[in-house]
Protein backbone atom coordinates (compact mmCIF):
# COMPACT_ATOMS: atom_id res chain seq x y z
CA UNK A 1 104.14 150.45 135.00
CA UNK A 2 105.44 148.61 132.07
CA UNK A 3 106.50 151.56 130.60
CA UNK A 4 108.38 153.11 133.56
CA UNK A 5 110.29 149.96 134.22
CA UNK A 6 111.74 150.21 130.52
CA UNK A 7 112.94 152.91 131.36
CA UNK A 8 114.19 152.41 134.22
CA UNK A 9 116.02 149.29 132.16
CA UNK A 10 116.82 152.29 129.06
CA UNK A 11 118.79 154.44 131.70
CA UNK A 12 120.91 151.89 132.86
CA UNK A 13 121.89 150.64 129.58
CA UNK A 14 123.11 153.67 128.65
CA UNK A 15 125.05 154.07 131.87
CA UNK A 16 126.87 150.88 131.57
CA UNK A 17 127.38 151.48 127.58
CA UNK A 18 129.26 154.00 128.66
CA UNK A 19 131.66 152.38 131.14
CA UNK A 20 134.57 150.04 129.17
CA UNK A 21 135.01 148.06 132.07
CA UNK A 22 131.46 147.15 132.71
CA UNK A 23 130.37 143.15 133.26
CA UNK A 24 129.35 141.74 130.15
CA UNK A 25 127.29 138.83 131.47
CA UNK A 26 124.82 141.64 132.91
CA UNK A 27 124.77 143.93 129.60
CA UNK A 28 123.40 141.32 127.84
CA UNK A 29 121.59 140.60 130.62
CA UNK A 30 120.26 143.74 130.50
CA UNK A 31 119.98 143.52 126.47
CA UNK A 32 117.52 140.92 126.52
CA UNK A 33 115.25 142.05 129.32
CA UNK A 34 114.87 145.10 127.18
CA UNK A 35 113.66 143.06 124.38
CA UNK A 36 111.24 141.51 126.45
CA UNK A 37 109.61 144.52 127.85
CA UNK A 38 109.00 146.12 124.33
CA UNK A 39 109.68 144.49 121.36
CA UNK A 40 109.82 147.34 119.45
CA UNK A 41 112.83 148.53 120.86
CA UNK A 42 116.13 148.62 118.75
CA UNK A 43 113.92 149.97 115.90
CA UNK A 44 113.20 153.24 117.42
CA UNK A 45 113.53 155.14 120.60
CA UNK A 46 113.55 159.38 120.32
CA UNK A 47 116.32 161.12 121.86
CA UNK A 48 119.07 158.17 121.43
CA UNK A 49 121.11 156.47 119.00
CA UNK A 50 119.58 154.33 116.93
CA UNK A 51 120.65 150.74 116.25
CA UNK A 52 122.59 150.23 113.17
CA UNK A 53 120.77 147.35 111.61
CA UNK A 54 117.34 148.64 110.06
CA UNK A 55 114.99 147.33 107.22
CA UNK A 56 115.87 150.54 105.88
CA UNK A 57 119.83 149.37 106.06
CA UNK A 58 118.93 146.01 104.82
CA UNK A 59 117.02 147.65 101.44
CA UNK A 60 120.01 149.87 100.84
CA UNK A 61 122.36 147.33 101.16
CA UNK A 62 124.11 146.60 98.03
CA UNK A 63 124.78 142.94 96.55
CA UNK A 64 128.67 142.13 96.21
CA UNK A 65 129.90 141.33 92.85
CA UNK A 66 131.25 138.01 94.78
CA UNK A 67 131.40 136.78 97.96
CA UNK A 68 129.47 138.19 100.93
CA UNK A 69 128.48 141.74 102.54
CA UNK A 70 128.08 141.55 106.19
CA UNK A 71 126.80 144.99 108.27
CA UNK A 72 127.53 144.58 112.31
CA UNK A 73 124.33 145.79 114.70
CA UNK A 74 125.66 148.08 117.44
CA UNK A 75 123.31 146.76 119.85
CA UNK A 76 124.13 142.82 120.44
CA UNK A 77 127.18 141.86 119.92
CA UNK A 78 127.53 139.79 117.71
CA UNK A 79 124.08 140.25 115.66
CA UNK A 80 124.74 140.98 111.92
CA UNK A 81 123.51 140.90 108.69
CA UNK A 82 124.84 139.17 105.37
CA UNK A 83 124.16 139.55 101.93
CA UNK A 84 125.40 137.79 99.55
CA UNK A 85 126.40 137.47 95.40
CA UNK A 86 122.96 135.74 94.87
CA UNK A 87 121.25 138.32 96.21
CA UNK A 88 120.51 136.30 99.44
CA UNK A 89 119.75 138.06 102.70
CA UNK A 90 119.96 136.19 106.27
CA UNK A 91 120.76 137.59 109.95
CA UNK A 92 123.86 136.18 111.58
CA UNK A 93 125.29 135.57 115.03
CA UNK A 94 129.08 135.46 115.86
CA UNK A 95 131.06 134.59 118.62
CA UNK A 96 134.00 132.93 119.96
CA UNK A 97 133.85 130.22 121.82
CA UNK A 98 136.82 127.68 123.82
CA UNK A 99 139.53 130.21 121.27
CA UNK A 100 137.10 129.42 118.32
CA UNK A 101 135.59 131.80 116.14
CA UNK A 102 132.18 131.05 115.54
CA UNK A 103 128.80 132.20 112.96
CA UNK A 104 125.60 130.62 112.95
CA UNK A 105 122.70 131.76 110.78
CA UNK A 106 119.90 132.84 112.87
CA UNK A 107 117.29 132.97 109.89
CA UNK A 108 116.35 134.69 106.16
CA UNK A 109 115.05 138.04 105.97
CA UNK A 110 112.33 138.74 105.48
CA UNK A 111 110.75 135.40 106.73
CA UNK A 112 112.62 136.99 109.97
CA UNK A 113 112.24 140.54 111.25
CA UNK A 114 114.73 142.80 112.07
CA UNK A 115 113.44 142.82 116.09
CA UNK A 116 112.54 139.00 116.05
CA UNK A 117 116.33 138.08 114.91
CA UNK A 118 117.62 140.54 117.25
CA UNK A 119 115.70 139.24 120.37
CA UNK A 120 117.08 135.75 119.19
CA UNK A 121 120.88 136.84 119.00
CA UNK A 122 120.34 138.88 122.20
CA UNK A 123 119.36 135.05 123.73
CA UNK A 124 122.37 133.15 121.96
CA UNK A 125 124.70 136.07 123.86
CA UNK A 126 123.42 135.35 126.93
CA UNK A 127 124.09 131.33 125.80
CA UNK A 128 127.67 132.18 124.81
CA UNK A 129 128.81 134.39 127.84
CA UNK A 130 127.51 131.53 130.17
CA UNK A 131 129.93 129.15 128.75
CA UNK A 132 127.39 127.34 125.82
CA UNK A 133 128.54 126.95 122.38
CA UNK A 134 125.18 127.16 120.12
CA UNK A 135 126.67 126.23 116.48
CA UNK A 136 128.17 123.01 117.98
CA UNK A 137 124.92 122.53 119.64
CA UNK A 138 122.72 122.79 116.21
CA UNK A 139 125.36 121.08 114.21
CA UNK A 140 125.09 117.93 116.73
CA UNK A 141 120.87 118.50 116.54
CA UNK A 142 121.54 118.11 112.61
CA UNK A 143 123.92 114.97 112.87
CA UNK A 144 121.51 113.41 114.67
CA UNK A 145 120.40 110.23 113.32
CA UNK A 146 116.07 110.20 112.23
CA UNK A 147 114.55 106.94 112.53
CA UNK A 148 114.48 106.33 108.80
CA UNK A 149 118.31 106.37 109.11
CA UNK A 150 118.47 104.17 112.19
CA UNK A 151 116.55 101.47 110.15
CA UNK A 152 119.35 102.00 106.64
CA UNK A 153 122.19 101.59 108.91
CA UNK A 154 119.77 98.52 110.46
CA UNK A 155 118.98 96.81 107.44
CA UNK A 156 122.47 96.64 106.30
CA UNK A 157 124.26 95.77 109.61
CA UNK A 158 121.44 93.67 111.15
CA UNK A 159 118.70 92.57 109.21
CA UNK A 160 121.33 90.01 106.63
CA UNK A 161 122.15 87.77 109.92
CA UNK A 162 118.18 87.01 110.03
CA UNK A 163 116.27 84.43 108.03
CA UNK A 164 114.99 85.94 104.35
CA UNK A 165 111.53 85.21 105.65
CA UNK A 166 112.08 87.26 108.72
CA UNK A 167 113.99 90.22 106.14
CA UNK A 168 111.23 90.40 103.91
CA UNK A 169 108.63 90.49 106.84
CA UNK A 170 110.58 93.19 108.57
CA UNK A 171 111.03 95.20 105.28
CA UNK A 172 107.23 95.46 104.32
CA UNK A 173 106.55 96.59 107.90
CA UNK A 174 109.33 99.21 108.13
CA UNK A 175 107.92 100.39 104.47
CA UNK A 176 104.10 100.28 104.42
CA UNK A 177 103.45 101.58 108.29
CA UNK A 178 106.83 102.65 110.12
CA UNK A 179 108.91 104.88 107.89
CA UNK A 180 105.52 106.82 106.77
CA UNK A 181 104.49 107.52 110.68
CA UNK A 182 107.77 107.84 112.25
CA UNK A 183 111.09 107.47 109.48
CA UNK A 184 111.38 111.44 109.86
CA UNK A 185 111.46 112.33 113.24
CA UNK A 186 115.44 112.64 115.18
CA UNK A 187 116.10 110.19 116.98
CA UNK A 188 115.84 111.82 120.47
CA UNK A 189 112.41 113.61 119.28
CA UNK A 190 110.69 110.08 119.68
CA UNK A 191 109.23 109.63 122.92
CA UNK A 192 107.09 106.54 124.74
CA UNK A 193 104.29 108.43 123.65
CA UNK A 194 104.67 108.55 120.42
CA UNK A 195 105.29 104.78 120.22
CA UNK A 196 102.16 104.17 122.01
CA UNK A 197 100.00 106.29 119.85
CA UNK A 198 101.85 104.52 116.65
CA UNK A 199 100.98 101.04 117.83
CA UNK A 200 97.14 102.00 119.19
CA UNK A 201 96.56 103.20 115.35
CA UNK A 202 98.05 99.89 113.93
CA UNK A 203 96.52 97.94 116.64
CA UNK A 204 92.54 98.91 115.59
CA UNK A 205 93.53 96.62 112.48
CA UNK A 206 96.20 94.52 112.23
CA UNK A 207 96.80 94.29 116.47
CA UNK A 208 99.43 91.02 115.62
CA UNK A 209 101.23 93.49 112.99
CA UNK A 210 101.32 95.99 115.88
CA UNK A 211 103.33 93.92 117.70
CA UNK A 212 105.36 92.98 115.05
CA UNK A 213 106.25 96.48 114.29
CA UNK A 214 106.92 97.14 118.02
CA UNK A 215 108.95 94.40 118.28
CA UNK A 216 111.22 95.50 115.38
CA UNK A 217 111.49 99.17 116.40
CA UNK A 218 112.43 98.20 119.97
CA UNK A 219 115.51 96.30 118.40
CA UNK A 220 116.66 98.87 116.37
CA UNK A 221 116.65 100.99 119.08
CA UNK A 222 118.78 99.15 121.15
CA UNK A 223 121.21 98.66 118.36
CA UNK A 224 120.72 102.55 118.26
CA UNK A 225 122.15 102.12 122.27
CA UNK A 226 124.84 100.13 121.33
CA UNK A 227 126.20 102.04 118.88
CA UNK A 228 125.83 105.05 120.46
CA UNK A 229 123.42 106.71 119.04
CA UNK A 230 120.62 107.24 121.62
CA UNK A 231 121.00 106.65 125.88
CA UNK A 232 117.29 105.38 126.26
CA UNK A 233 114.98 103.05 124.36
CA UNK A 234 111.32 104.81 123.81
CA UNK A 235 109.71 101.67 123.11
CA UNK A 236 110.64 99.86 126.55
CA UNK A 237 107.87 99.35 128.87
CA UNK A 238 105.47 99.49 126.21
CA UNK A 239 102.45 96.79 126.35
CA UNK A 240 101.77 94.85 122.97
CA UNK A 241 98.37 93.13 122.40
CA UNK A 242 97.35 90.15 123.13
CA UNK A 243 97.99 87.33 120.73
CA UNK A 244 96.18 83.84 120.21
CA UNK A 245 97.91 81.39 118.88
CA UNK A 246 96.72 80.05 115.74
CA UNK A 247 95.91 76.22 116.07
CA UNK A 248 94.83 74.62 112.73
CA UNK A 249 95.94 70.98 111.84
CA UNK A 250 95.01 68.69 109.63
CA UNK A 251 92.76 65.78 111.09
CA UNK A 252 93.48 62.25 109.56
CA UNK A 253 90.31 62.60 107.46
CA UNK A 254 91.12 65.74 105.93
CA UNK A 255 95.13 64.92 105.64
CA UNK A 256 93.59 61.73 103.67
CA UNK A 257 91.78 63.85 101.70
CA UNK A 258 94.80 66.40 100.68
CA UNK A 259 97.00 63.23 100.11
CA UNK A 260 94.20 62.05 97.40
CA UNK A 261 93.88 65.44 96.07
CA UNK A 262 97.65 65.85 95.46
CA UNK A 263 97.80 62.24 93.89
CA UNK A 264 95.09 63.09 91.67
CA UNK A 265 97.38 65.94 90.16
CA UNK A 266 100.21 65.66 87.66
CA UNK A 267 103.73 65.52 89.16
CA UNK A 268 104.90 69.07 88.85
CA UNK A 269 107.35 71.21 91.21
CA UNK A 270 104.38 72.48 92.92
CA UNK A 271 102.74 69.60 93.71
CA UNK A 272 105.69 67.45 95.04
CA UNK A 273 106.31 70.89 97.10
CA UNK A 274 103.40 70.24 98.91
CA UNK A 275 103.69 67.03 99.63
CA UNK A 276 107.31 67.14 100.80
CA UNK A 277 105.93 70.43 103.29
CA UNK A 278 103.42 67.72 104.35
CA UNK A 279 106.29 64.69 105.21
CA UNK A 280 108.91 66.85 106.55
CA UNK A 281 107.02 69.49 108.33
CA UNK A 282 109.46 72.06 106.85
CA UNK A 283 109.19 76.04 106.21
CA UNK A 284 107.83 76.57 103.02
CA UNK A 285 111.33 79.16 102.09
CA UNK A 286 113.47 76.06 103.01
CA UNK A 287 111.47 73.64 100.99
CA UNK A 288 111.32 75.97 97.94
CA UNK A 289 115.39 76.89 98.16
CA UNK A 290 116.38 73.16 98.86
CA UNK A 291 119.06 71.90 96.32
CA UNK A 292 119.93 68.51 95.20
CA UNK A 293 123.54 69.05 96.98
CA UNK A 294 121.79 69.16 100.57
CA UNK A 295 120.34 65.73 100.09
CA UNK A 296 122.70 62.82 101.62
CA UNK A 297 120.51 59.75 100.10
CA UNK A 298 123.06 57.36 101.40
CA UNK A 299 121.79 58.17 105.21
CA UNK A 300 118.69 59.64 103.73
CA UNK A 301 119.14 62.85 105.67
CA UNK A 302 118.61 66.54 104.76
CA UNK A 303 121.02 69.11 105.78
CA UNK A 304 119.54 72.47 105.26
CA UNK A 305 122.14 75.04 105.42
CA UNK A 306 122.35 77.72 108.26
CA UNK A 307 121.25 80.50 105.27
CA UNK A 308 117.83 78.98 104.93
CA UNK A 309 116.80 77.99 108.96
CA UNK A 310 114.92 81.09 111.04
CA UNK A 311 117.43 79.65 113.78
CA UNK A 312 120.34 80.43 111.41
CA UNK A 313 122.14 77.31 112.31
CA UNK A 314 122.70 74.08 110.04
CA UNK A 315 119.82 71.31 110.91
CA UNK A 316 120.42 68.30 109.87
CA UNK A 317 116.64 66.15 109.77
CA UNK A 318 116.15 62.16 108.71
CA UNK A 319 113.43 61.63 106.35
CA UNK A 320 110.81 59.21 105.86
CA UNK A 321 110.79 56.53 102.88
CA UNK A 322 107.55 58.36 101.64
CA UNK A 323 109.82 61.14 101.66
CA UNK A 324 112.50 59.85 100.24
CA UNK A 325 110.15 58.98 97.06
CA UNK A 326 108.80 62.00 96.30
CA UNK A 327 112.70 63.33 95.92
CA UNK A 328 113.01 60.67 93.80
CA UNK A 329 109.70 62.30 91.49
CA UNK A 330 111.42 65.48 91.99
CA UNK A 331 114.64 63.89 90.26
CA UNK A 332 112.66 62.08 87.40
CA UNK A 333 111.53 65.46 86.43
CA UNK A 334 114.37 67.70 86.31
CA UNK A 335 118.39 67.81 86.88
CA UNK A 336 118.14 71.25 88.38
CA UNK A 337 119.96 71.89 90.80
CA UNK A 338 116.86 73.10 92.40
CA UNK A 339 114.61 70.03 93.86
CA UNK A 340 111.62 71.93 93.29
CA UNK A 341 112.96 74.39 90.36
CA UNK A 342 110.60 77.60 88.52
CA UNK A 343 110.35 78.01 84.93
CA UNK A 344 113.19 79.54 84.44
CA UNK A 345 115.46 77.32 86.52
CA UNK A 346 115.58 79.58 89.69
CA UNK A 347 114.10 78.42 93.09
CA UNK A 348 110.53 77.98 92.85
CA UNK A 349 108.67 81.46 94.55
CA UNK A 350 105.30 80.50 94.84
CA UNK A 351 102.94 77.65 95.20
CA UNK A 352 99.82 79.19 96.67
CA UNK A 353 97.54 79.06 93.78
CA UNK A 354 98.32 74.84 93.44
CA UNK A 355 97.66 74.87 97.54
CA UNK A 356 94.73 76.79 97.15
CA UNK A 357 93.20 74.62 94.13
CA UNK A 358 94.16 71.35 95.95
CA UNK A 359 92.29 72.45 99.11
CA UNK A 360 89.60 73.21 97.51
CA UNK A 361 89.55 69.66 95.90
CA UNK A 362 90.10 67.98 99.30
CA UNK A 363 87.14 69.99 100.70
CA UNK A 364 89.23 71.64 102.95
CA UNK A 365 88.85 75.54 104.47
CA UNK A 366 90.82 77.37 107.22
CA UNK A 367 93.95 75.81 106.00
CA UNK A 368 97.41 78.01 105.47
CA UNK A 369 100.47 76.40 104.03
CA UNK A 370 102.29 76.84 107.23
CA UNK A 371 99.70 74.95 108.99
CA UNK A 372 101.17 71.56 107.12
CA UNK A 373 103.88 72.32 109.43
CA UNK A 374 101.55 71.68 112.43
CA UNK A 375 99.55 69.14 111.04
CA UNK A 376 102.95 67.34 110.96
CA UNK A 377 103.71 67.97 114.24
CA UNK A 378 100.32 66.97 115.58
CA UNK A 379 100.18 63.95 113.75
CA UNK A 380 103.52 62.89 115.22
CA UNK A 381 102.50 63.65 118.33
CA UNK A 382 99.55 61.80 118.48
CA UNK A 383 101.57 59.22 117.15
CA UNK A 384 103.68 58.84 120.52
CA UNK A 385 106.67 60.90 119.47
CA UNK A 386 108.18 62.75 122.27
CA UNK A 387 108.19 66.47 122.21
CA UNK A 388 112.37 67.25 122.31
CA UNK A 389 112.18 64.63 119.03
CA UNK A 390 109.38 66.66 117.35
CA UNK A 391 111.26 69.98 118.23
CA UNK A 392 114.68 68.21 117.01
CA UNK A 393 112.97 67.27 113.69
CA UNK A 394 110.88 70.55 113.31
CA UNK A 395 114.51 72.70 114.11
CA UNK A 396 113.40 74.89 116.95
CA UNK A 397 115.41 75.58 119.54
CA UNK A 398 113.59 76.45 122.73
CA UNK A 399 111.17 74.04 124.28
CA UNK A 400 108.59 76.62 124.28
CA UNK A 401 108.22 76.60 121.02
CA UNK A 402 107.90 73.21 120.83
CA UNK A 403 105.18 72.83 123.74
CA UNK A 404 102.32 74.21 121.92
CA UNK A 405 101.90 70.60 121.09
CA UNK A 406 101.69 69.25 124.22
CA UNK A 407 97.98 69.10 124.17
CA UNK A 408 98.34 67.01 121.51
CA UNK A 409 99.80 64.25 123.13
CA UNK A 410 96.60 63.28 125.62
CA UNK A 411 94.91 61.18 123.63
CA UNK A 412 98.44 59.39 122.82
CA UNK A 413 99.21 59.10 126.59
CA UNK A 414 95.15 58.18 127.33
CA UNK A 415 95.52 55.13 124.76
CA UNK A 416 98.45 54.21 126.28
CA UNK A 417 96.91 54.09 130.03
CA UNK A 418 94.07 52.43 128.70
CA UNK A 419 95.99 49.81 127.49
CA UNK A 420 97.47 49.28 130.99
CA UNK A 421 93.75 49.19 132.37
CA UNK A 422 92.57 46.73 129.72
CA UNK A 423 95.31 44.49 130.79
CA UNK A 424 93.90 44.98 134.07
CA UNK A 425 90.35 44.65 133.65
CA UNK A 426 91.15 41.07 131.85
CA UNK A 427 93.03 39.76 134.64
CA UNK A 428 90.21 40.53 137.14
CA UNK A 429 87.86 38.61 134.75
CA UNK A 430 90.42 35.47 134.89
């Protein structure tokens, strides 16, 4: 049956081969339904002409002393095959297209046959003659930004306006786990899916990284949208896990006991560090940039510059006399221009190793330097302090953020009741 109906397709080929004012939309038509009933054909077929590009053609072809050798097909328009200087052999499609004259390479031979690039240019005619241009087409698949891209042109447009903290975070995440997954795929090739399976792999061991990395992918994707670069954001609608928020302060026993264990120790950059973190309630990367020029000791006020605060805005915070002091051990021990300078004069990098040793001498476990943050906020709190003063002092910017410490202000408000009942209960006894 198959048979017969080639040809039945053979016949009527030749008949409108023949005729110089047949349709062209339906030869090709025509052209590639023959390819699809036998793939063999255009290499031979008894009794008729045979097609003029051949493996045997291609062998015989000789290489040009310079430039390029191209042999037309007299079966698709179009279909051709170039060789070149080098010795290089690929098949070839032209057309014109909107007045244009137009070649794409369809493909190297021999990785392509003869009948596989002909089937292939026998599809891009049908493309051309119903009003597609294929080269523009492949040249805008090329230009197409991959997600390793999207995050260059990200961390040079975007990623400067956010806190270093937040930049160095975002780096090691884009490096270690989202470039290596995803940096090579185009742009448009990256569907919901693949986000989802991304983030279920990250999620079975770091779930709070997961999120992080979703979080950052989603917003260079719609910087991707508002440049113009995608329509549609594949990471939208996407669930992330569940996170609990990490609640470790210090108590007043065991801030007495990291108080005596930083006395205890030699004034060094380190140690004052720690106990400035401990009276300000400051981000460590503020702490460790701070510079003698951002210190007004006539209102005894720190005004940390926009460059250093997550928020990105200038925050100007009173400090404490004990505060005030331990600048004035900072002072005794250097004129830096760094309060809390490094060996070599730079910004101090790291004090882990003198929290970690001080902890341990305090008898204290579970503790991260960020938690000094907290534990200044909680002691405030339970201290009376209101919670828009503890978010004005602490630099944040939404009340949320602030209102994980509400809890902490019960037993504040429950001595403050019972001091109205006490007053109570004595007047009964009068």
């Amino acid at each position: 049956m198959k048979s017969s109906v080639f040809c039945h397709f053979w016949r009527k080929m030749t008949q409108i081969r023949q005729l110089s004012s047949c349709d062209r939309g339906t030869h090709h038509v025509i052209q590639a339904r023959l390819l699809t009933l036998n793939p063999s054909f255009g290499r031979t077929w008894d009794g008729h002409e045979m097609p003029r590009i051949t493996d045997k053609l291609i062998r015989e072809m000789l290489t040009p002393k310079e430039g390029q050798k191209i042999e037309r097909d007299n079966l698709v328009t179009g279909f051709g095959v170039r060789k070149t200087a080098t010795g290089h052999t690929a098949f070839i499609f032209s057309y014109t297209s909107r007045g244009r004259d137009r070649r794409m390479t369809i493909g190297q031979y021999p990785a392509w046959s003869v009948v596989a690039a002909r089937q292939m240019a026998a599809k891009l005619r049908l493309r051309v003659d119903a009003g597609d241009d294929p080269l523009d087409e492949q040249q805008v698949a090329r230009a197409e930004y991959t997600l390793e891209q999207l995050w260059e042109r990200y961390e040079k447009l975007v990623l400067p306006r956010k806190a270093e903290s937040t930049q160095k975070d975002e780096r090691s995440l884009w490096r270690r786990l989202i470039l290596p997954k995803l940096g090579r795929r185009r742009l448009s090739h990256i569907r919901p899916g693949d986000v989802d399976a991304f983030h279920l792999g990250i999620s079975a061991t770091t779930p709070v990284q997961a999120n992080r990395c979703i979080a950052s992918i989603r917003h260079a994707f719609n910087m991707a949208i508002r440049w113009e670069l995608v329509s549609s954001n594949p990471v939208t609608g996407i669930k992330k896990n569940s996170e609990r928020p990490r609640q470790r302060y210090l108590d007043d026993l065991e801030r007495a006991r990291f108080v005596a264990a930083l006395d205890a120790r030699e004034d060094t950059p380190s140690v004052l560090a720690l106990h400035f973190l401990l009276l300000t309630g400051a981000r460590r990367g503020e702490v460790l940039k701070a510079r003698w020029e951002q210190i007004d000791f006539v209102q005894e006020a720190w005004i940390k510059p926009s460059a250093h605060t997550k928020q990105r805005r200038l925050h100007r915070v009173p400090l404490s006399n004990a505060a005030m002091a331990v600048l004035r051990r900072a002072r005794a021990l250097s004129d830096c221009e760094y309060i809390f300078p490094g060996k070599n004069g730079e910004a101090l990098t790291e004090i882990r190793k003198t929290f970690s040793a001080v902890c341990r001498e305090a008898n204290i476990s579970g503790l991260r330097i960020h938690d000094l943050r907290h534990s200044y906020a909680s002691a405030l709190v339970s201290r009376g302090a209101s919670l828009p003063i503890i978010g004005g002092l602490l630099g944040h910017t939404q009340v949320s953020t602030t209102a994980r410490y509400s809890h902490l202000a019960d037993e504040a408000m429950r001595r403050a009741t019972n001091l109205l009942g006490e007053e109570a209960d004595g007047s009964e006894d009068d």
